[in-house]
Protein backbone atom coordinates (compact mmCIF):
# COMPACT_ATOMS: atom_id res chain seq x y z
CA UNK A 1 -10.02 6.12 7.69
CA UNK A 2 -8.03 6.45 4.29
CA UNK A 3 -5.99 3.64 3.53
CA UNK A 4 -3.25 3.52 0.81
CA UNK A 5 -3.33 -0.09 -0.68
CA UNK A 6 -0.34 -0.61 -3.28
CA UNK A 7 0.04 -4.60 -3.35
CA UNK A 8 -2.51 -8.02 -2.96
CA UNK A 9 -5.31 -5.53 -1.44
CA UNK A 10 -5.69 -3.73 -5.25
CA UNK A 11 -8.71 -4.36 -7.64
CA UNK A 12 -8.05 -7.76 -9.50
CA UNK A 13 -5.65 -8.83 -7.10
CA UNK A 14 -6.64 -12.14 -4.58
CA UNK A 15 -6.55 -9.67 -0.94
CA UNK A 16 -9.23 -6.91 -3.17
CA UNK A 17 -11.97 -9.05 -1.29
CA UNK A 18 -11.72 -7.13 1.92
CA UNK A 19 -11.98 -3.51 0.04
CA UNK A 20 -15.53 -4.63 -1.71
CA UNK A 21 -17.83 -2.82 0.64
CA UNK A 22 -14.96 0.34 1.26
CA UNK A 23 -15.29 3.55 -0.71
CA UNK A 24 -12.62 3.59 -3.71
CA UNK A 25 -11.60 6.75 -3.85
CA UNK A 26 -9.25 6.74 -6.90
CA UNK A 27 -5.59 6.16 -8.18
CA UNK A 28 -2.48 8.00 -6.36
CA UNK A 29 1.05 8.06 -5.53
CA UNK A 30 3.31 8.71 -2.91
CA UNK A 31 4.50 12.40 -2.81
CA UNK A 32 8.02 10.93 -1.63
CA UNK A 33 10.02 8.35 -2.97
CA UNK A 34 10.26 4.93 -1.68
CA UNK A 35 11.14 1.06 -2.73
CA UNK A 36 8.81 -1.53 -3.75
CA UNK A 37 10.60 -5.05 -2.44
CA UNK A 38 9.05 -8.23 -2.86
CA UNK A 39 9.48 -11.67 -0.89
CA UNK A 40 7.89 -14.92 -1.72
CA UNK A 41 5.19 -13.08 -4.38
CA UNK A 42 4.25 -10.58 -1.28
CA UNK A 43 5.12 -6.92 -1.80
CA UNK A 44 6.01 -4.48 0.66
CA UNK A 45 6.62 -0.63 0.98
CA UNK A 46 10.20 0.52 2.39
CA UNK A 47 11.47 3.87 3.15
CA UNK A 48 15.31 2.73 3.40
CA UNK A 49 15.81 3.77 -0.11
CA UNK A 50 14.23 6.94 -1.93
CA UNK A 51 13.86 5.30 -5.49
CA UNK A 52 10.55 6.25 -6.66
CA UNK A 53 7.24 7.17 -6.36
CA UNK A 54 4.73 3.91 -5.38
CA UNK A 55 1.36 3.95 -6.99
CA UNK A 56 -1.64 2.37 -5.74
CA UNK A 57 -5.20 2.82 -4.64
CA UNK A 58 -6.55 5.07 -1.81
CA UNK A 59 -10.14 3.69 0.13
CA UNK A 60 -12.03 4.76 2.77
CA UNK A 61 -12.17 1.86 5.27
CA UNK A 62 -14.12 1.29 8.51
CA UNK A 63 -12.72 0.95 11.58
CA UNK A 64 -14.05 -3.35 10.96
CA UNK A 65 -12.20 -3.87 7.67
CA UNK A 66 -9.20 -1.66 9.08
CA UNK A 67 -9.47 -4.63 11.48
CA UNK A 68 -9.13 -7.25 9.09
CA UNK A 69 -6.94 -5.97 7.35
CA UNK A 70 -4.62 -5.42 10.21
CA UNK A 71 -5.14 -9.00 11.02
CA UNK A 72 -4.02 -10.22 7.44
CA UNK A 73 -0.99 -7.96 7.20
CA UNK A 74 -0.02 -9.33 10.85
CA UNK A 75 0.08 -5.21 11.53
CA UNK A 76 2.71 -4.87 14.67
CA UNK A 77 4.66 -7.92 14.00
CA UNK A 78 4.78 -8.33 9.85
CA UNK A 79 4.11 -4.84 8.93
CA UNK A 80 3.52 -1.84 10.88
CA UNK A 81 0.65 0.88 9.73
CA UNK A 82 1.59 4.43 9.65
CA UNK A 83 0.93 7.68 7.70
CA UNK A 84 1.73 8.46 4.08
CA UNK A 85 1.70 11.56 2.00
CA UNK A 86 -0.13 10.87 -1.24
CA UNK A 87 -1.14 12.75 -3.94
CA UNK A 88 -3.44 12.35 -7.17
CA UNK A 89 -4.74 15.39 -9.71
CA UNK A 90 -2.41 17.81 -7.82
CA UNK A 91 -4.32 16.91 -4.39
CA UNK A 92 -2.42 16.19 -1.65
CA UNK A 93 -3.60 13.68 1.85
CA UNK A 94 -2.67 11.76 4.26
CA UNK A 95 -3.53 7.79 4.70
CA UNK A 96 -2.11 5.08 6.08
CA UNK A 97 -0.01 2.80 4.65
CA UNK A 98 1.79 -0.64 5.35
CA UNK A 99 5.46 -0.45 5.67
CA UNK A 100 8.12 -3.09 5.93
CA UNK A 101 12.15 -2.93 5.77
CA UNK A 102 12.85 -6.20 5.10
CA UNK A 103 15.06 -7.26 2.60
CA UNK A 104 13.50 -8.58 -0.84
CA UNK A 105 14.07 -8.74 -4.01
CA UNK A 106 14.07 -4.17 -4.97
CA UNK A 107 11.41 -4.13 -7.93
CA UNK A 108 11.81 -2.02 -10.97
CA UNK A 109 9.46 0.09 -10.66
CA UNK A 110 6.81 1.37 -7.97
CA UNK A 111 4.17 -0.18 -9.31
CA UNK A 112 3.08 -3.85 -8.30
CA UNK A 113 1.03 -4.95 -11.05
CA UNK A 114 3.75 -3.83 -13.54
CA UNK A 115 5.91 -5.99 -11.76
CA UNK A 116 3.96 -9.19 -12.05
């Protein structure tokens, strides 16, 4: 399964450790815009505003690390998985993403690590 990561999961970041044995696939972005929020140093994806474009990293994940994964972002009760548009050299695909609308503090732009 592809699997947009844009947050803790990224290379260099501390969550990267469940992505070691997944296929990186490359950089990408979000065809639409979206909002990059962050609470208590964790970031999280919103579609309530259409600010800009997040970027991130795309893998290809087995249904076991999908798993943990799920189990770290608390998917269903924290966040809640669900498709994304993304697009990188003019390609265009779908993954999934984590989404959550709670209120934060908006970042400046849509990319995490230029917000730390």
């Amino acid at each position: 399964m592809l699997l947009f990561v844009y947050g803790t999961l990224m290379k260099d970041l501390p969550n990267h450790y469940l992505l070691e044995t997944s296929t990186y696939l490359g950089k990408c972005k979000t065809v639409d815009k979206y909002v990059l929020s962050i609470d208590s140093g964790i970031p999280y994806l919103s579609d309530k505003k259409k600010i800009y474009h997040i970027e991130g990293e795309l893998y290809d994940v087995s249904d076991d690390i999908l798993n943990e994964i799920d189990s770290l972002e608390g998917e269903g009760e924290w966040y809640v998985r669900k498709p994304i548009k993304l697009y990188n050299d003019n390609i265009i695909c779908v993954a999934q993403a984590y989404h959550n609308d709670d209120n934060g503090i908006e970042m400046s732009t849509g990319n995490f690590k230029n917000n730390l």
